[in-house]
C-alpha atoms as a PDB file:
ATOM      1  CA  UNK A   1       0.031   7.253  -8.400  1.00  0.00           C
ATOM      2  CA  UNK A   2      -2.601   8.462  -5.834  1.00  0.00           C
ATOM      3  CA  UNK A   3      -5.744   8.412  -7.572  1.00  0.00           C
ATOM      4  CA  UNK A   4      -9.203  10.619  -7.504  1.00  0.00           C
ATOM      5  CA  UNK A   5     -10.298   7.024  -5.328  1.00  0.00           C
ATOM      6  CA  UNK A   6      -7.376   6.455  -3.955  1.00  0.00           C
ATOM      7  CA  UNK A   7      -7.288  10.069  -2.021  1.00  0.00           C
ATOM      8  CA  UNK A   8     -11.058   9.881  -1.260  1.00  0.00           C
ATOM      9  CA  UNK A   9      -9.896   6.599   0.821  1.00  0.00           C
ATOM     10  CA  UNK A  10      -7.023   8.435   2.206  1.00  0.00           C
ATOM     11  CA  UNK A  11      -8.820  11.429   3.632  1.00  0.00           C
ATOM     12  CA  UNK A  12     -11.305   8.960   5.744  1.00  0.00           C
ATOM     13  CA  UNK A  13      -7.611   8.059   7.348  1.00  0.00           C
ATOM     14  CA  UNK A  14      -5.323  11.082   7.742  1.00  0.00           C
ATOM     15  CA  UNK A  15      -4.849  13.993   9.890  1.00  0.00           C
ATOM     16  CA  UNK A  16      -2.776  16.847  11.280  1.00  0.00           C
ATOM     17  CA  UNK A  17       0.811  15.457  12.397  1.00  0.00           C
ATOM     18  CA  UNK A  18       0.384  12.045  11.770  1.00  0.00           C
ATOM     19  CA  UNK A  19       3.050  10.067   9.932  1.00  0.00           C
ATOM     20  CA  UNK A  20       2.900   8.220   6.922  1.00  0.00           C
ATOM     21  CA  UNK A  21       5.232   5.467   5.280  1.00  0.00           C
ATOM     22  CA  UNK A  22       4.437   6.035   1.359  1.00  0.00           C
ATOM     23  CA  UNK A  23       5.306   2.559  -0.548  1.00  0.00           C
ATOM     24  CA  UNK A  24       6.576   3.394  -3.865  1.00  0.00           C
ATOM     25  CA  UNK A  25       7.931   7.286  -4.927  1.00  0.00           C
ATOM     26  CA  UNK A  26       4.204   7.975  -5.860  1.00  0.00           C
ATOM     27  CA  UNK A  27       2.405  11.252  -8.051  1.00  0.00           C
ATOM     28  CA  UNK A  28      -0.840  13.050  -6.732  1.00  0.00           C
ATOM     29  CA  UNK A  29      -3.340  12.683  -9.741  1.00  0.00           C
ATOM     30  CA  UNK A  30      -6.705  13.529  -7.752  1.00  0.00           C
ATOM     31  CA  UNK A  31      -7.274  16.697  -9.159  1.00  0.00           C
ATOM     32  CA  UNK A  32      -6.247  19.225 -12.011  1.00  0.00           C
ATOM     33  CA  UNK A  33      -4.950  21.527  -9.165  1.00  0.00           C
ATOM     34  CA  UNK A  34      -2.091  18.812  -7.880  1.00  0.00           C
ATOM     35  CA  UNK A  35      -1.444  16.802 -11.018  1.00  0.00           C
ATOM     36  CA  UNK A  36       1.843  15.722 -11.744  1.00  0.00           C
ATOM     37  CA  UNK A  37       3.483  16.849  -8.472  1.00  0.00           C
ATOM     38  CA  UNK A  38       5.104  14.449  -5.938  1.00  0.00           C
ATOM     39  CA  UNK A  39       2.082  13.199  -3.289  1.00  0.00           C
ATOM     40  CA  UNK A  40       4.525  13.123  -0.308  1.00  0.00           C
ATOM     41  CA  UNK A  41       5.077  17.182  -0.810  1.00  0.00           C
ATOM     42  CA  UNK A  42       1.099  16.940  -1.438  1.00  0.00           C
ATOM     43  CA  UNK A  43       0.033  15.273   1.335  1.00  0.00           C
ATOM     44  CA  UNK A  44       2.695  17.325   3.385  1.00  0.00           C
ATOM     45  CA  UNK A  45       1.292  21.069   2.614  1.00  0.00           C
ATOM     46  CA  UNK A  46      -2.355  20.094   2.389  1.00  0.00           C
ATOM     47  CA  UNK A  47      -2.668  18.074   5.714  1.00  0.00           C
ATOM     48  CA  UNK A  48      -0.117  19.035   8.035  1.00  0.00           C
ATOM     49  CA  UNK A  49       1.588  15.519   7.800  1.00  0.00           C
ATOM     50  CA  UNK A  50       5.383  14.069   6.923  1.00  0.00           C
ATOM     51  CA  UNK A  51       5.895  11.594   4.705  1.00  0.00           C
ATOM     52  CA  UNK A  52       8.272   9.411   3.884  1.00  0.00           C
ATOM     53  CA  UNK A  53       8.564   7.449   0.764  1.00  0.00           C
ATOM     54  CA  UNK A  54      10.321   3.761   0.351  1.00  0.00           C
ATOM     55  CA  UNK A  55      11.699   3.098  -3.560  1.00  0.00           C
ATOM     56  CA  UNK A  56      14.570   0.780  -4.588  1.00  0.00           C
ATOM     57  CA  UNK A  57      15.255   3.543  -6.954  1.00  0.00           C
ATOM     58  CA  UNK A  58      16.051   6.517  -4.392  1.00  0.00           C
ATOM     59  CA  UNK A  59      14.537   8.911  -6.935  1.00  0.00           C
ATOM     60  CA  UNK A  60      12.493  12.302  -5.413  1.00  0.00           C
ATOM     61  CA  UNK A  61      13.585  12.036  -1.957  1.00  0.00           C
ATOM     62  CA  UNK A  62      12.414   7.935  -1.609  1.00  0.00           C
ATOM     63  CA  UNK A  63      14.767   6.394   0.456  1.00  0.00           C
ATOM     64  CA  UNK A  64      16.503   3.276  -1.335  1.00  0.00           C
ATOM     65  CA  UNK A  65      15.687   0.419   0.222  1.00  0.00           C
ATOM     66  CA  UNK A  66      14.026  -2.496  -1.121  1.00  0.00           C
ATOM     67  CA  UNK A  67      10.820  -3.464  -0.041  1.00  0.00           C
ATOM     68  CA  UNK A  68      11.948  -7.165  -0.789  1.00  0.00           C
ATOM     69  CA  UNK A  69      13.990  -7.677   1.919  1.00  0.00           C
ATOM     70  CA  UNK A  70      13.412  -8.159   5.556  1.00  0.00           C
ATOM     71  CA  UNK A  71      13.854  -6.349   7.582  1.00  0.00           C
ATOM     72  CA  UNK A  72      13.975  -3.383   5.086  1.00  0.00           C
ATOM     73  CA  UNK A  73      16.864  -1.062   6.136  1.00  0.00           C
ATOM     74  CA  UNK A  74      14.321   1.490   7.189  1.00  0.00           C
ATOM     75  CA  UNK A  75      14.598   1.810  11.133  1.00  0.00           C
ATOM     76  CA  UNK A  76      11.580   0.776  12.680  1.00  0.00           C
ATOM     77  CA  UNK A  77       9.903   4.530  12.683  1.00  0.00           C
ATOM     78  CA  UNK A  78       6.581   4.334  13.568  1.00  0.00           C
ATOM     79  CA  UNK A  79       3.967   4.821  11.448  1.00  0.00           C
ATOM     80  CA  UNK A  80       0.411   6.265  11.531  1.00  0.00           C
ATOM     81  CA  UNK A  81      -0.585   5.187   7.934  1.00  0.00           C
ATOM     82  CA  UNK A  82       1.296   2.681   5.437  1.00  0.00           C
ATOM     83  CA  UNK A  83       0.416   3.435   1.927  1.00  0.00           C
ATOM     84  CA  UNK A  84       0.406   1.286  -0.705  1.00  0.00           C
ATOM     85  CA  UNK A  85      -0.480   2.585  -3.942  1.00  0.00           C
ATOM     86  CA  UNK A  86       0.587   0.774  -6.455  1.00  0.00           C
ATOM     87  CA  UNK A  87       3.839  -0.948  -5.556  1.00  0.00           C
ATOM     88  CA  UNK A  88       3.671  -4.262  -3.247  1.00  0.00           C
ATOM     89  CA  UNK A  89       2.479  -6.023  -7.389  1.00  0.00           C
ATOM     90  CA  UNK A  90       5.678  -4.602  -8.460  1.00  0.00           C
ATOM     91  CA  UNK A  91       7.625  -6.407  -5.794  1.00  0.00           C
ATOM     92  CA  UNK A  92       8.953 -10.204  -5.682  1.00  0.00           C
ATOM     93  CA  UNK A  93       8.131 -11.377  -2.524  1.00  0.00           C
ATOM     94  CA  UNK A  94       4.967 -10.106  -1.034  1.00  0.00           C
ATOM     95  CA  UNK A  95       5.538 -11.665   2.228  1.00  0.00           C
ATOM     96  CA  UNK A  96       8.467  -9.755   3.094  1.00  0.00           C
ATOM     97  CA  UNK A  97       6.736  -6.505   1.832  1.00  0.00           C
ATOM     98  CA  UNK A  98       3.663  -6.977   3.791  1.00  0.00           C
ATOM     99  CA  UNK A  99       5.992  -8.073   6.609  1.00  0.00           C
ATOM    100  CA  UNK A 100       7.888  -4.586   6.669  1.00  0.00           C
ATOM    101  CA  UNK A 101       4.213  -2.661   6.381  1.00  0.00           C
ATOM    102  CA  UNK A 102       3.380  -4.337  10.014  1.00  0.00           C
ATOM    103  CA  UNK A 103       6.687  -3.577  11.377  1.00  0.00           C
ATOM    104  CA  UNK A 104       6.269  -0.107  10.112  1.00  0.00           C
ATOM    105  CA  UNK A 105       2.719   0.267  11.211  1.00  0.00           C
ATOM    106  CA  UNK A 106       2.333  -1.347  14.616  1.00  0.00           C
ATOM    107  CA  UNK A 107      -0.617  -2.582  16.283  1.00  0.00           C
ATOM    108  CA  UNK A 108      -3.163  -0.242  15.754  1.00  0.00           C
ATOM    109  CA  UNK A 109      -1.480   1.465  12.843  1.00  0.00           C
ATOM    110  CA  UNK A 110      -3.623   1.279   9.556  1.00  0.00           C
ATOM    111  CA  UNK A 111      -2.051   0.335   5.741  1.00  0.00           C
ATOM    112  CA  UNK A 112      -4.088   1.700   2.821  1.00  0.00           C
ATOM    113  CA  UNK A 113      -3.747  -0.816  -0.271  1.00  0.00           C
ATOM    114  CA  UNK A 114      -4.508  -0.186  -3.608  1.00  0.00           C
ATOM    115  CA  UNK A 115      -3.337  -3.057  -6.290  1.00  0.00           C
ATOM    116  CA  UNK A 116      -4.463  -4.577  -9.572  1.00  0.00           C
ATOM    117  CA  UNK A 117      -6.969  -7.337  -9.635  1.00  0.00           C
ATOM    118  CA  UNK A 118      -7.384 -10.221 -12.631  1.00  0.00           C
ATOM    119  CA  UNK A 119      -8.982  -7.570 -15.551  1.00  0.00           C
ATOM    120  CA  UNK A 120      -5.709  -5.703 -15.161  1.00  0.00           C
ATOM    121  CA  UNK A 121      -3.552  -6.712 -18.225  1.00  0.00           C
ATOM    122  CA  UNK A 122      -0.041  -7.890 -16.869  1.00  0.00           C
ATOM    123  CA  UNK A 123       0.834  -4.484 -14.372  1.00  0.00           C
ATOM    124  CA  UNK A 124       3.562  -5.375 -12.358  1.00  0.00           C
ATOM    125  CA  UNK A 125       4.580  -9.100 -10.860  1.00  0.00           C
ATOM    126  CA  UNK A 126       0.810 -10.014  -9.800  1.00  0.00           C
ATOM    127  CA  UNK A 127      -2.759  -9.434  -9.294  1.00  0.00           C
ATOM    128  CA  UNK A 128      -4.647  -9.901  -5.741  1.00  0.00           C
ATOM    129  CA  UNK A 129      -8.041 -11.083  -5.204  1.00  0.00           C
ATOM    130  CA  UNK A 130     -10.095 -10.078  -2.417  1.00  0.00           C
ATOM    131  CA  UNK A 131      -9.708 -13.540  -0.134  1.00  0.00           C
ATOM    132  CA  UNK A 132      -6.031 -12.073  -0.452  1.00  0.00           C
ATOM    133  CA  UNK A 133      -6.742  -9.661   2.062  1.00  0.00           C
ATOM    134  CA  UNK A 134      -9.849 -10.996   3.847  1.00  0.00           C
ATOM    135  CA  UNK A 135      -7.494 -14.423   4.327  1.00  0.00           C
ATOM    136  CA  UNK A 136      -4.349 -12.067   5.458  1.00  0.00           C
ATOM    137  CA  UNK A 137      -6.196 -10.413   8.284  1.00  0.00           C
ATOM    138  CA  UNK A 138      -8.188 -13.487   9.753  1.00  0.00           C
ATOM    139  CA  UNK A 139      -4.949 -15.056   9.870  1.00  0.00           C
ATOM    140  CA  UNK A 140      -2.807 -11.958  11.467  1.00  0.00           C
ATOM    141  CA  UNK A 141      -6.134 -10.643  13.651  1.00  0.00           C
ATOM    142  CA  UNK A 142      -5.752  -7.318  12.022  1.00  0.00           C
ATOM    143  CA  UNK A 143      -9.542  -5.285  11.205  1.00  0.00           C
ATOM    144  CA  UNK A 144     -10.573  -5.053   7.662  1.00  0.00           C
ATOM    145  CA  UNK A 145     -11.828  -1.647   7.803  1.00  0.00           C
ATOM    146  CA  UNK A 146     -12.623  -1.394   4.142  1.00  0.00           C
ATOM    147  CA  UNK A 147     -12.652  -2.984   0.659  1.00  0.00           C
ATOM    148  CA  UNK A 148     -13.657  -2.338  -2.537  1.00  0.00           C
ATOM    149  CA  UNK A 149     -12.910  -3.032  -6.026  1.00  0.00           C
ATOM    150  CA  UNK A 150     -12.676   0.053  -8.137  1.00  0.00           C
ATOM    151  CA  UNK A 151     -12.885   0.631 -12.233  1.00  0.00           C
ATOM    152  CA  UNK A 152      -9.371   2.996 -12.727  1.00  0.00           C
ATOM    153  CA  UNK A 153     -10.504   6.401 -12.850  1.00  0.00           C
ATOM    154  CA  UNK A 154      -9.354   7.090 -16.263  1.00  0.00           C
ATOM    155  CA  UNK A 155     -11.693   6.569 -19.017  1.00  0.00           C
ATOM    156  CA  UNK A 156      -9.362   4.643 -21.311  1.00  0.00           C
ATOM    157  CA  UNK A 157      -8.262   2.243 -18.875  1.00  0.00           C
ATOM    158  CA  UNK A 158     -10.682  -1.026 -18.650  1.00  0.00           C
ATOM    159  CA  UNK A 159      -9.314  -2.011 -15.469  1.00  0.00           C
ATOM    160  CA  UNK A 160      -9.983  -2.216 -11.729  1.00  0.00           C
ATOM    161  CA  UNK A 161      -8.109  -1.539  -8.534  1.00  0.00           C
ATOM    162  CA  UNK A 162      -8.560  -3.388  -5.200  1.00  0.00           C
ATOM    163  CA  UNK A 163      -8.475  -1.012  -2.622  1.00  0.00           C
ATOM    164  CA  UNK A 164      -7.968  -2.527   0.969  1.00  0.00           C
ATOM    165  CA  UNK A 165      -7.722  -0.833   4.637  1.00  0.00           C
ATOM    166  CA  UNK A 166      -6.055  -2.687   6.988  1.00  0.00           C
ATOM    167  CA  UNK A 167      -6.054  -1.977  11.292  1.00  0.00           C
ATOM    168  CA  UNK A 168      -2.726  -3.889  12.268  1.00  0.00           C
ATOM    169  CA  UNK A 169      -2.630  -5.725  15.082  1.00  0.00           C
ATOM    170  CA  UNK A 170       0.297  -6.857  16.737  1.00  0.00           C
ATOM    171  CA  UNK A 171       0.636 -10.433  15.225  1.00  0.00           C
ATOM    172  CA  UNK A 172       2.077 -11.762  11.982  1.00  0.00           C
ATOM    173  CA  UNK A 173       2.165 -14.940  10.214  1.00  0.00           C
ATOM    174  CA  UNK A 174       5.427 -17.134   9.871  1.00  0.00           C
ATOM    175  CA  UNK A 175       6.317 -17.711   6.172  1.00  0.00           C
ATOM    176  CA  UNK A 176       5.099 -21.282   6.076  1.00  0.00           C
ATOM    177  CA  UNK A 177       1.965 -20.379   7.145  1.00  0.00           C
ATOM    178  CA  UNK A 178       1.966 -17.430   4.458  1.00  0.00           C
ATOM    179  CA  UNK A 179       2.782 -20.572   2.012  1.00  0.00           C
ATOM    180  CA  UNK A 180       0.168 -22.612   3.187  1.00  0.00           C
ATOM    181  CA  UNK A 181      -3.168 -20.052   3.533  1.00  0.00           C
ATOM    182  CA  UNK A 182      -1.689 -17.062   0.991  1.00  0.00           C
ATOM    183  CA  UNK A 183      -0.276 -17.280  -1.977  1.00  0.00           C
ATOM    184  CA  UNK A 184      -3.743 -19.138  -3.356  1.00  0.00           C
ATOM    185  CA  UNK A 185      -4.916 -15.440  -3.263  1.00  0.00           C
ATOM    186  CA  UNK A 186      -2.482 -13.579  -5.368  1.00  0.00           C
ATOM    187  CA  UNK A 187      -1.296 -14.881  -8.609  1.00  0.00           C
ATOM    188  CA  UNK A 188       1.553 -13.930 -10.926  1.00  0.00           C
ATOM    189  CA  UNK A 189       0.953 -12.353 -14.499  1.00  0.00           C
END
């Protein structure tokens, strides 16, 4: 689900003709006036942009691959912007995610991140802490552009969100060093 803070991070990032890799078959929910309908077909009419969207499910146009495996089937299309709202807690092994994002989004590319921290109550396979992605891009060079943790926008939801912005550079970390420096920052339910 793209969220009211979600977008507002989102617009800082996108423009006409870019392309975006959309983690997860995600729902607009910024506004009253796009509630409910698919963000890729969103994003598409109101900025000018194609999306495509990455589910193990293959539901709404996502293609079916899983985010699990590297390398993901996906062909190594270029992308602008990575998004990441809500789906890299729901997968098992976040290396291999975060490991298709950078091949997806080469150096220079940006990844937009939006995940559950500890007050979220058991959504998905973990929570991430913000070391998680301060650690990830000291160790892979990449530019924190922004970071913020975020109360969910919905009134009856106690929770917070950990937005992240990644610039990707053209490095990534071999999985024992992931072992060694990461996995202290992200924990499982």
């Amino acid at each position: 689900m793209i969220t009211p803070d979600g977008y507002r991070i989102l617009k800082q990032y996108i423009k006409p003709g870019i392309g975006i890799i959309e983690l997860g078959d995600q729902f607009a929910d910024w506004s009253g006036q796009v509630h409910g309908r698919r963000a890729d077909e969103v994003l598409e009419e109101l900025h000018g942009v194609a999306v495509v969207s990455v589910d193990i499910h293959g539901k709404n146009r996502a293609l079916p691959y899983d985010l699990n495996e590297y390398p993901c089937e996906l062909d190594d299309s270029f992308a602008d912007i990575v998004t990441d709202f809500g789906t890299m807690e729901h997968t098992n092994d976040i290396y291999n995610c975060l490991k298709n994002v950078w091949r997806w989004c080469p150096n220079g590319g940006i990844s937009i991140h939006a995940n559950p921290d500890k007050t979220y109550d058991r959504h998905g396979n973990y929570y991430f802490t913000p070391a998680f992605w301060q650690t990830y891009c000291d160790i892979t060079g990449a530019e924190l552009l922004h970071m913020e943790t975020t109360p969910v926008y919905r009134k009856d939801n106690p929770h917070h969100e950990l937005y992240a912005v990644v610039q990707h550079s053209d490095k990534f970390m071999p999985r024992e060093q992931w072992d060694a420096e990461m996995t202290k920052h992200y924990h499982r339910w």
